[in-house]
Protein backbone atom coordinates (compact mmCIF):
# COMPACT_ATOMS: atom_id res chain seq x y z
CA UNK A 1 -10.02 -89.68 -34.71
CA UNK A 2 -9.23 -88.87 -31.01
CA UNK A 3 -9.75 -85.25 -29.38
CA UNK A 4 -8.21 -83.60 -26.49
CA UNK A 5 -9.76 -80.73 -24.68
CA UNK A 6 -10.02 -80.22 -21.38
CA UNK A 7 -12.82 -81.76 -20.90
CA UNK A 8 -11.37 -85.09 -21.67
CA UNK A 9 -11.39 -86.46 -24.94
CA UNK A 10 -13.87 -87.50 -27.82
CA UNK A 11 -13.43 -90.73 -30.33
CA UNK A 12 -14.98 -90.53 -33.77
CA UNK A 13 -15.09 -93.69 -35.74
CA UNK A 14 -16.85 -93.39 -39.21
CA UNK A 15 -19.13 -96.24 -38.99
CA UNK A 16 -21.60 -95.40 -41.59
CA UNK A 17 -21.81 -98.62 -43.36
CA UNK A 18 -22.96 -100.23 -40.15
CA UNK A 19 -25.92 -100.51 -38.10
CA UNK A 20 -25.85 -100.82 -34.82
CA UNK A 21 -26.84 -103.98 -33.91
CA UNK A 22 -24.07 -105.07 -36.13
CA UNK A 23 -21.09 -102.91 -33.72
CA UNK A 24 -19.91 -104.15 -30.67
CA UNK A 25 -17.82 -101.35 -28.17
CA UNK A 26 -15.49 -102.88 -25.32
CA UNK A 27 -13.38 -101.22 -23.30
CA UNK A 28 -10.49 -103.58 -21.66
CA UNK A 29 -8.41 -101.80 -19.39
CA UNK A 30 -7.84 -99.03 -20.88
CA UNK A 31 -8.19 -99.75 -24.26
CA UNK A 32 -11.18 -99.08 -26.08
CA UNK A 33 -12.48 -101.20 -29.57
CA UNK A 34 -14.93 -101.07 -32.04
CA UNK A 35 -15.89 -104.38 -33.81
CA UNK A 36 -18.14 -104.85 -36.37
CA UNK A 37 -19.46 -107.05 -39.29
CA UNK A 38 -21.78 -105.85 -42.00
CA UNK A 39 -23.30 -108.70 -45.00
CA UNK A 40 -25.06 -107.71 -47.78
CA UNK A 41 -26.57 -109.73 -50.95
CA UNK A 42 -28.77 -108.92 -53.80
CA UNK A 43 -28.94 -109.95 -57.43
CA UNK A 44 -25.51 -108.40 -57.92
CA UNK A 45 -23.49 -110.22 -55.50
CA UNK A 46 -22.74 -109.84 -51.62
CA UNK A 47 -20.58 -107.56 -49.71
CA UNK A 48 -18.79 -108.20 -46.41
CA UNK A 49 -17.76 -105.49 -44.50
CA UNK A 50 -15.31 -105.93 -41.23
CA UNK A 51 -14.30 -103.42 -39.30
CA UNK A 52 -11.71 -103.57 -36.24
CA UNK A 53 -10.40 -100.28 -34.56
CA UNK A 54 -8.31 -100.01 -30.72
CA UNK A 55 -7.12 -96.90 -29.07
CA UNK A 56 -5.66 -96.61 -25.78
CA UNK A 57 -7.26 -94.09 -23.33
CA UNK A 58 -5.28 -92.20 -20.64
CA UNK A 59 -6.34 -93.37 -18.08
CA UNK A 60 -6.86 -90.12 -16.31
CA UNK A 61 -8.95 -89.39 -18.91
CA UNK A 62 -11.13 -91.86 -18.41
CA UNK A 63 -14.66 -91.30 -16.77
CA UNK A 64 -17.30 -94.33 -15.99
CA UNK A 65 -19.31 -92.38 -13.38
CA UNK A 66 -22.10 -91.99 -16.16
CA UNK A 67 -25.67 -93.59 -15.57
CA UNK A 68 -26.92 -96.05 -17.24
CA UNK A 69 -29.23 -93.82 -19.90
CA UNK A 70 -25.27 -92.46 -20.85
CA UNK A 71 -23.98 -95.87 -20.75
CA UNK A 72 -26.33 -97.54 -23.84
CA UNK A 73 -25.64 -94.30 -25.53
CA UNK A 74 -21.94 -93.94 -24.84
CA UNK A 75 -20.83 -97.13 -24.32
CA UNK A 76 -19.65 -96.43 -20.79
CA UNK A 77 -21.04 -97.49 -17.07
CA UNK A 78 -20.45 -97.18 -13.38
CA UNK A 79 -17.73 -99.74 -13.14
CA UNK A 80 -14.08 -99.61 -12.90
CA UNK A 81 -11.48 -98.52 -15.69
CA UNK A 82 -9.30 -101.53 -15.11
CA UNK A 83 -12.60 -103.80 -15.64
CA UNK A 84 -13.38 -105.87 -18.94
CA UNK A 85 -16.95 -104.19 -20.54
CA UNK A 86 -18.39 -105.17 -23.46
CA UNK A 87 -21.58 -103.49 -25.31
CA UNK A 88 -23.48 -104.42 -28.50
């Protein structure tokens, strides 16, 4: 889910079934992704979880002047919106 304000905006993924060494965020231009890959097995069987989500991001609304403490917990740094970033 995406919100406006004018503030700038907020994403909300649901990305309970994940942990976070198991979610990568990327932002590419000015679209921002969410990958991830959750496996499971027991007695029972396995489970295999995918997930893929992409939004595109005005890009006035875009802000990377964070530090890094925001960056590992927003996903965001001090470089360019037109650059390729990548976090796990």
């Amino acid at each position: 889910m995406i919100s406006l304000s004018d503030e700038g905006f907020s994403v909300t993924w649901d990305v309970s079934s994940y942990k976070p060494d198991e979610l990568k965020l990327r932002l590419d231009g000015d679209v921002l992704s969410i990958e991830g890959e959750h496996k499971e097995e027991n007695e029972q069987g396995s489970v295999h979880l995918r997930l893929q989500r992409s939004i595109r991001i005005p890009v006035d609304q875009i802000d990377l002047s964070s530090d890094d403490e925001n960056k590992r917990k927003e996903g965001f740094g001090s470089e360019s919106a037109t650059s390729n970033r990548q976090w796990t």
